[in-house]
Protein backbone atom coordinates (compact mmCIF):
# COMPACT_ATOMS: atom_id res chain seq x y z
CA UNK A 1 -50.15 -20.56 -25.19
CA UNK A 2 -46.63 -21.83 -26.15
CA UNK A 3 -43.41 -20.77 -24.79
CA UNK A 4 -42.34 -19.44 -27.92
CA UNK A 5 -45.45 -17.68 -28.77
CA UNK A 6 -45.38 -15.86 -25.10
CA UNK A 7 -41.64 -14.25 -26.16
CA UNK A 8 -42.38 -13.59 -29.26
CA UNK A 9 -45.67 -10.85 -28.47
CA UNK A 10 -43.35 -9.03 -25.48
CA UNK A 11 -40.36 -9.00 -27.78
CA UNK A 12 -41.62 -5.76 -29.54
CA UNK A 13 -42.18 -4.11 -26.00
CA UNK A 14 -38.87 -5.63 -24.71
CA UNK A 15 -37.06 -4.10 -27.88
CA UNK A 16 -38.90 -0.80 -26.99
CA UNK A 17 -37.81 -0.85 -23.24
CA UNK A 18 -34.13 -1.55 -24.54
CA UNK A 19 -33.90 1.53 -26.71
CA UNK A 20 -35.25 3.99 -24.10
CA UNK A 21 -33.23 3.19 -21.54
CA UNK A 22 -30.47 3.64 -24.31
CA UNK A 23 -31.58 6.75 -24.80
CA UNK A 24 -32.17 8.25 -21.40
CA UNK A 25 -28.61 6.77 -19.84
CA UNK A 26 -26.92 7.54 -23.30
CA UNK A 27 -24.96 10.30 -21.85
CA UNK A 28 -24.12 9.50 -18.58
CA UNK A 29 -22.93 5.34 -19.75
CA UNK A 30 -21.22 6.88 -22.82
CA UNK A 31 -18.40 8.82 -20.44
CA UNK A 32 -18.27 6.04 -17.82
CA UNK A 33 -17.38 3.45 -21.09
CA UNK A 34 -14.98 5.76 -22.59
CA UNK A 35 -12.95 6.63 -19.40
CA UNK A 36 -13.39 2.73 -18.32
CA UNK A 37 -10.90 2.58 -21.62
CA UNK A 38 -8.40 5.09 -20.73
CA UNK A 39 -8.01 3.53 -17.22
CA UNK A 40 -8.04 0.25 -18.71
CA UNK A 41 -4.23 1.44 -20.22
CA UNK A 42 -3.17 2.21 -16.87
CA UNK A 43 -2.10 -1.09 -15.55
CA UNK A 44 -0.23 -1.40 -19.01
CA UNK A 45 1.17 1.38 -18.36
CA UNK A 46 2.57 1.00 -14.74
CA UNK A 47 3.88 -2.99 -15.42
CA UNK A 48 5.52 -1.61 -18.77
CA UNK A 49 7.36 1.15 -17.37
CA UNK A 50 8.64 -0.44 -14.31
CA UNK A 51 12.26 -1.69 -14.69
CA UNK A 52 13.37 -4.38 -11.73
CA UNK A 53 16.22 -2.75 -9.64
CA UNK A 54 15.25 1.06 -10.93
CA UNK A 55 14.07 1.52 -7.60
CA UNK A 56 15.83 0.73 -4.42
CA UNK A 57 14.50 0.87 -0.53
CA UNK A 58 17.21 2.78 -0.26
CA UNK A 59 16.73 5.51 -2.76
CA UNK A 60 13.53 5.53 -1.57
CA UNK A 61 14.36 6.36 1.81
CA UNK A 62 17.31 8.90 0.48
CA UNK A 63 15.00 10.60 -0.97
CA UNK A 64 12.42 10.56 1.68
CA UNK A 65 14.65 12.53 3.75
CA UNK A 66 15.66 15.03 1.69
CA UNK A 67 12.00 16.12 1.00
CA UNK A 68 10.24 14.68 4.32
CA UNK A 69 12.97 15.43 6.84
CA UNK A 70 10.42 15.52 9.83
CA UNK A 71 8.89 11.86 8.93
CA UNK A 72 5.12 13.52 8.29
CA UNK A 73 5.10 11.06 5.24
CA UNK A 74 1.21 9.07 5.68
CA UNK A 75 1.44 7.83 2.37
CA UNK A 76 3.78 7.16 -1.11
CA UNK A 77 2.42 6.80 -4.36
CA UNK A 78 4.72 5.66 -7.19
CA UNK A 79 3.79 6.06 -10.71
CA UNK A 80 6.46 4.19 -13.13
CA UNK A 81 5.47 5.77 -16.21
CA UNK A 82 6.26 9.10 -15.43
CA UNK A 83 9.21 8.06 -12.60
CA UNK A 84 6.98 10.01 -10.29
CA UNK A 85 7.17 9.43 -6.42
CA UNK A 86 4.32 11.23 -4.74
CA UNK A 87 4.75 12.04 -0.76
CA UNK A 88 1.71 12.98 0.85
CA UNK A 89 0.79 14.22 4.35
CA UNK A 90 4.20 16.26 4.61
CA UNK A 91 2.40 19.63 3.29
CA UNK A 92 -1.28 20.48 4.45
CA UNK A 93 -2.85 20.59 1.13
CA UNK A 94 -0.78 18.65 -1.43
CA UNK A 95 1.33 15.77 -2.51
CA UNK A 96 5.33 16.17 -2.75
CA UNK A 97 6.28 14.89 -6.64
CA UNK A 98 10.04 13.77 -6.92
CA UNK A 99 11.54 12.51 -9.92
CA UNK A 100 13.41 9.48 -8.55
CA UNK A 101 15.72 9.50 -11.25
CA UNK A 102 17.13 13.26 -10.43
CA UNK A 103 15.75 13.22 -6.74
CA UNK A 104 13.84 17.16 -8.01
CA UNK A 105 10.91 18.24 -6.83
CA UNK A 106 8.02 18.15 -10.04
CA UNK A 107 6.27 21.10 -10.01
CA UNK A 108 4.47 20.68 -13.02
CA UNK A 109 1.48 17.74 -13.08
CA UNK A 110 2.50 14.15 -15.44
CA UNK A 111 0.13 14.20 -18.65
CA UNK A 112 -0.64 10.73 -18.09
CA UNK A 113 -1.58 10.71 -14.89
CA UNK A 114 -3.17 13.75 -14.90
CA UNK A 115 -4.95 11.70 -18.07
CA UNK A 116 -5.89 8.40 -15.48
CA UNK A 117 -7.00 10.82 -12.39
CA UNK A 118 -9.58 13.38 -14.40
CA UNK A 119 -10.73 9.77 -16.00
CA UNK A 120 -11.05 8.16 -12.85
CA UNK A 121 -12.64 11.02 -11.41
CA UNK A 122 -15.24 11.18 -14.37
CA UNK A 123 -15.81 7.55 -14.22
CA UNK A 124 -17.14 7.36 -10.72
CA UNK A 125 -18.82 10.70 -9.80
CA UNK A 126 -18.63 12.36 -13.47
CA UNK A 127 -17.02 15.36 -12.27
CA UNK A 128 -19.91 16.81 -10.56
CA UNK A 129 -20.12 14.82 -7.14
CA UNK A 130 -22.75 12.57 -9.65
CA UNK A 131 -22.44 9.19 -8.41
CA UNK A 132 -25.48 8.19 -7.74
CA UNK A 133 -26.16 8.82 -11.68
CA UNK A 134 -23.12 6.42 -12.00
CA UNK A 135 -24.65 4.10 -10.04
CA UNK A 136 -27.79 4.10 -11.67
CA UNK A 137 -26.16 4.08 -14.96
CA UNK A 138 -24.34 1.11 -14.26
CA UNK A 139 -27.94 -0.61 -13.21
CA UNK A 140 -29.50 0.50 -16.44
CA UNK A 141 -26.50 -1.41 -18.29
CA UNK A 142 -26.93 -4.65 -16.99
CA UNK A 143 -30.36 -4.14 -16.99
CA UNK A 144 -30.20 -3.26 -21.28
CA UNK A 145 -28.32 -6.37 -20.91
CA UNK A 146 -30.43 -8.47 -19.41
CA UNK A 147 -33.22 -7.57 -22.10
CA UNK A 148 -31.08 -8.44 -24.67
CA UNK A 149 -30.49 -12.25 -23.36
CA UNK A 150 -34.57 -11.99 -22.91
CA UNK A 151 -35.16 -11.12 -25.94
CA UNK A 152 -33.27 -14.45 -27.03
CA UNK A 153 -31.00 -15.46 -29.74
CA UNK A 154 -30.82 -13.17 -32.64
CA UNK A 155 -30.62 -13.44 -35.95
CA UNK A 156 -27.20 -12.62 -37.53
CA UNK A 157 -26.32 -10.81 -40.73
CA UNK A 158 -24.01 -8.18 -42.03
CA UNK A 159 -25.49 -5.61 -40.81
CA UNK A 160 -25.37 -2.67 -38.50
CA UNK A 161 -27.80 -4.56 -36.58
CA UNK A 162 -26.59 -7.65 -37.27
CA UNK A 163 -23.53 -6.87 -35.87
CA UNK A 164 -24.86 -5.00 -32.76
CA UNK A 165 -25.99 -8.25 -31.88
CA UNK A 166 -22.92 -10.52 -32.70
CA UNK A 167 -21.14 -8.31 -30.62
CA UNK A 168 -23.90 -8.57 -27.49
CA UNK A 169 -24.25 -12.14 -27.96
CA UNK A 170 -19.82 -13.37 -28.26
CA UNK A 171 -18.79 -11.24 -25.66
CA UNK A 172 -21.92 -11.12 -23.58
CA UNK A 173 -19.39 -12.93 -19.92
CA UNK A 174 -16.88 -10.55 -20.35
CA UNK A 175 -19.30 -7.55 -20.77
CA UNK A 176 -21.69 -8.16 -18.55
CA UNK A 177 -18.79 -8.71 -15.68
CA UNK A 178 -17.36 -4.96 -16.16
CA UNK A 179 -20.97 -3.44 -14.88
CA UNK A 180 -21.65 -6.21 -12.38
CA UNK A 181 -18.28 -5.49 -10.83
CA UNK A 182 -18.59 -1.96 -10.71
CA UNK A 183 -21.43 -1.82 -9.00
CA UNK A 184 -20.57 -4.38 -6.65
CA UNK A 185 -17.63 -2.10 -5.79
CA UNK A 186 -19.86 1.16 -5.57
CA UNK A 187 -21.78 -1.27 -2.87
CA UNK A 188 -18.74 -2.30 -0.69
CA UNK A 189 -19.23 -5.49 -1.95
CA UNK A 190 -15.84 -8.15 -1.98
CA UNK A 191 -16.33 -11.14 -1.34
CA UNK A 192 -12.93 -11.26 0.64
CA UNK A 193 -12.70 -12.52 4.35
CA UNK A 194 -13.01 -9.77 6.83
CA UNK A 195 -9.67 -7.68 7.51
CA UNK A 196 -8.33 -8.99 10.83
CA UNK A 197 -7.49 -5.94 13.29
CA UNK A 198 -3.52 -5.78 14.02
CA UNK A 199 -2.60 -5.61 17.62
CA UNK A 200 -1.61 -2.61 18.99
CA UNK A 201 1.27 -1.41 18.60
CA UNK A 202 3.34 2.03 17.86
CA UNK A 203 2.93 3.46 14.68
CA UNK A 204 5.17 2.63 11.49
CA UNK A 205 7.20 5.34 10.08
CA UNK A 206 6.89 5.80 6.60
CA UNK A 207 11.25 5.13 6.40
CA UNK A 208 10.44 2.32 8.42
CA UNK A 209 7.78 0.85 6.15
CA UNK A 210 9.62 1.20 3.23
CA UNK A 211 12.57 -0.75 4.06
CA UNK A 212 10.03 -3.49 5.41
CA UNK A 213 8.24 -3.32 1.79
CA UNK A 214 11.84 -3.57 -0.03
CA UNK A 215 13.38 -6.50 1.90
CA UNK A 216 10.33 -8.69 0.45
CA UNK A 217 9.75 -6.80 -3.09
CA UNK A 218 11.28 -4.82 -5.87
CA UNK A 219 10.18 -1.50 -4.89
CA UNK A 220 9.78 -0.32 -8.73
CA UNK A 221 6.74 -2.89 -8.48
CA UNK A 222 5.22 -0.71 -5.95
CA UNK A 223 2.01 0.96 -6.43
CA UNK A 224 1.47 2.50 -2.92
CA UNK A 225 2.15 2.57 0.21
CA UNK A 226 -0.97 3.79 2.79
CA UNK A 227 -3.16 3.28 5.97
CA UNK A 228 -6.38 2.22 5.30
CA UNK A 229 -9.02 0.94 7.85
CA UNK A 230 -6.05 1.07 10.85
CA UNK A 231 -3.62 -0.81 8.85
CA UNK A 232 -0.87 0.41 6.93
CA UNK A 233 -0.74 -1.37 3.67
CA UNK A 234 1.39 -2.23 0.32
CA UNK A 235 0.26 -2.60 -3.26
CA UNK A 236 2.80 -4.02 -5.19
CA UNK A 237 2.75 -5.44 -8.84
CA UNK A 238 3.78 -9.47 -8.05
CA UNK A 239 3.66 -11.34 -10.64
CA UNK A 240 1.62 -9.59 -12.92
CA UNK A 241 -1.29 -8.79 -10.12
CA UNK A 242 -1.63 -6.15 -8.25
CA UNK A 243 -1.53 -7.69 -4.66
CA UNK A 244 -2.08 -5.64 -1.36
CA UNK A 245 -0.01 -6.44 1.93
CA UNK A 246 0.01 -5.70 5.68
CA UNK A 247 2.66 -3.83 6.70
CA UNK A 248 4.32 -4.30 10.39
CA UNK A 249 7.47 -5.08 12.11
CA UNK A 250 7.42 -8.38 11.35
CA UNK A 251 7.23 -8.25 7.94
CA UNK A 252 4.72 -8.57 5.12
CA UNK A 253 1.45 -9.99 5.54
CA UNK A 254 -0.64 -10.68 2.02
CA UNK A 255 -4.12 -9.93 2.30
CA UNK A 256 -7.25 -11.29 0.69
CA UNK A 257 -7.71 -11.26 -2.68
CA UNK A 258 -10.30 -8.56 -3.57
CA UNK A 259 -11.59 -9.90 -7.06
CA UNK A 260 -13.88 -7.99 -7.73
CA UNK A 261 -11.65 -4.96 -7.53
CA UNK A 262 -8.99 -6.84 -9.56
CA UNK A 263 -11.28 -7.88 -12.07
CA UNK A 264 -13.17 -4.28 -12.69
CA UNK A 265 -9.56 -2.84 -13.26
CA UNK A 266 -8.38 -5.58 -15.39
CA UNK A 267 -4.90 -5.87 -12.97
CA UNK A 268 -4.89 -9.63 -11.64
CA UNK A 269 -2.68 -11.01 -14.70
CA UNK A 270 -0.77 -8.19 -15.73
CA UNK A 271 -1.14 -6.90 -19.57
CA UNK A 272 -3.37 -10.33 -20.44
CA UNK A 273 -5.75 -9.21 -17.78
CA UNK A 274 -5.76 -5.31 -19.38
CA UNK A 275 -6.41 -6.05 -22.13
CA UNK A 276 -8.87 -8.11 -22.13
CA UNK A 277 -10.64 -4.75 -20.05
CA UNK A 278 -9.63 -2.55 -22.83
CA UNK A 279 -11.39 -5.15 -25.56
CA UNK A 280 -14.57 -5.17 -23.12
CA UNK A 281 -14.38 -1.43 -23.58
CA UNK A 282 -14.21 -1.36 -27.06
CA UNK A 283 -16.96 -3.87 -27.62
CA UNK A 284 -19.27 -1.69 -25.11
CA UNK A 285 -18.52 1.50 -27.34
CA UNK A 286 -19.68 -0.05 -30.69
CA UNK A 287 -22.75 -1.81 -28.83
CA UNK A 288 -23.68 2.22 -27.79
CA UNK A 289 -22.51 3.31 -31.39
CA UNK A 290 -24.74 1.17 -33.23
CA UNK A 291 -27.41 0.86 -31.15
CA UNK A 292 -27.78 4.87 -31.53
CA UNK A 293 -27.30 4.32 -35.48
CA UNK A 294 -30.19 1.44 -35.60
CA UNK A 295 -32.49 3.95 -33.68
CA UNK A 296 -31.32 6.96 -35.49
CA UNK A 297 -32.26 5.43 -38.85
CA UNK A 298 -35.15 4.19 -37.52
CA UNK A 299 -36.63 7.71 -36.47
CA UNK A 300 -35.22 9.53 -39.01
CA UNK A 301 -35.65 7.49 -42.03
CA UNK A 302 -37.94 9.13 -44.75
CA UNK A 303 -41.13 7.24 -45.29
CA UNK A 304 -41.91 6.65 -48.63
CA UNK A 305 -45.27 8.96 -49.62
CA UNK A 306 -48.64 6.86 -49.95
CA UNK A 307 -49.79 6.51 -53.21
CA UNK A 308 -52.42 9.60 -53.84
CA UNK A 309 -56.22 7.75 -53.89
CA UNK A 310 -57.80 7.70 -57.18
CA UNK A 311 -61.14 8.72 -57.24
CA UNK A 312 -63.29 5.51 -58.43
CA UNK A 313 -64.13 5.54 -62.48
CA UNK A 314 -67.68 6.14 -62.65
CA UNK A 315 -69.13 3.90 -65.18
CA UNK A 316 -71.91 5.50 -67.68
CA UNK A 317 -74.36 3.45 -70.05
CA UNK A 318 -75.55 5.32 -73.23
């Protein structure tokens, strides 16, 4: 039997398998795609905001001790959009917020990040502790993509359809990369050379890191400043991507690269690099949209009636 022939008999129950899965993940892939856009405005939205020289080491550290006084700080958490410095591990069970324009205390939550954390939050467990659905979600996408590039190249026109699959088809690298990396990074999976252990040594005030941080960078590039995995880290905006350093004594060490992270949330080359998440975004929103419209009219399309049967003229002979 010919190649061509074989494809062309499983294409009707690869087009079936396609729409099903559609169906059954509909919900659950239509919130992870939508808040995969609103987060996809966040790097935008941090590298836009932040003004070099707003932010000093040493305001930074002013106004560490006027709200952390007894160096508890574990972490800092800058948000440039909203001028929004968040202090944690001072109080028990929340973050200090400090405008670091007016050195206040915030007492009432930012709008847009309250906007990225309830979408990040959605994205990766849905808001109900759900992400293993997210994870299986994620599988069925590249799966329905992977049954599209089976089902081989289509035939274009202006249609809904057609367009469904112009859209699959142009875009397929950059939209089959958002799912593969996201499940890569539900998996632990990097790519990056294993962290090297630092040697011993005393703990790194939070004062202490900061000036470290500012005698290398701009500290209204910083994203945060943490421990993670027995390190205390930096992730500062340089150059357009985000980059993540080891903090000591001694200085700034970079670590490596973590692509997979950088390319899920679009931050390795600045606003080039989000945007070209927030077109991915877009693109997987009409593929859902019309994909639901083709098997909408499909199902509910009225079927013309069948002609009523005539009952057969019955010929007489005088």
């Amino acid at each position: 039997m010919p190649p061509q022939m074989g494809v062309h008999m499983i294409k009707p129950w690869l087009l079936r398998l396609h729409r099903w899965l559609t169906l059954v993940f509909a919900v659950p892939l239509a919130v992870i795609v939508v808040t995969g856009l609103v987060l996809s405005f966040e790097p935008m939205a941090q590298i836009g905001a932040a003004q070099p020289g707003t932010l000093t080491a040493e305001r930074v550290v002013d106004l560490l001790q006027r709200h952390d006084p007894e160096g508890k700080a574990r972490s800092l958490t800058f948000r440039a959009y909203e001028h929004r410095l968040s202090i944690g591990g001072v109080r028990p069970d929340d973050t200090i917020d400090v405008d670091v324009r007016t050195g206040a205390e915030l007492t009432e939550d930012g709008t847009l990040s309250n906007l990225f954390y309830y979408s990040r939050v959605l994205h990766e467990t849905l808001m109900l502790d759900l992400g293993w659905l997210v994870h299986v979600s994620t599988m069925a996408m590249i799966l329905l993509m992977v049954l599209g590039i089976a089902m081989g190249w289509p035939r274009l026109a202006n249609t809904v359809s057609g367009w469904h699959k112009g859209v699959a088809w142009n875009l397929l690298p950059i939209l089959i990369l958002s799912p593969v990396t996201g499940i890569l990074l539900a998996w632990g999976i990097n790519f990056s050379a294993p962290a090297v252990s630092p040697a011993p040594s005393a703990p790194l005030a939070m004062v202490e890191a900061v000036r470290v941080v500012g005698a290398a960078h701009d500290l209204s590039s910083m994203v945060w400043i943490r421990g993670r995995g027995g390190r205390l880290l930096a992730r500062v905006v340089d150059g357009g991507e985000y980059r993540v350093f080891a903090v000591s004594r001694e200085g700034l060490v970079p670590t490596s690269r973590n692509w997979v992270r950088l390319l899920h949330e679009g931050n390795f080359a600045g606003h080039w690099s989000a945007l070209l998440n927030v077109v991915t975004s877009l693109a997987l929103i009409a593929l859902m949209a019309t994909g639901l419209v083709i098997w909408a009219r499909r199902r509910f399309r009225k079927r013309r009636p069948r002609p009523a049967r005539t009952p057969p003229q019955v010929v007489t002979t005088a």
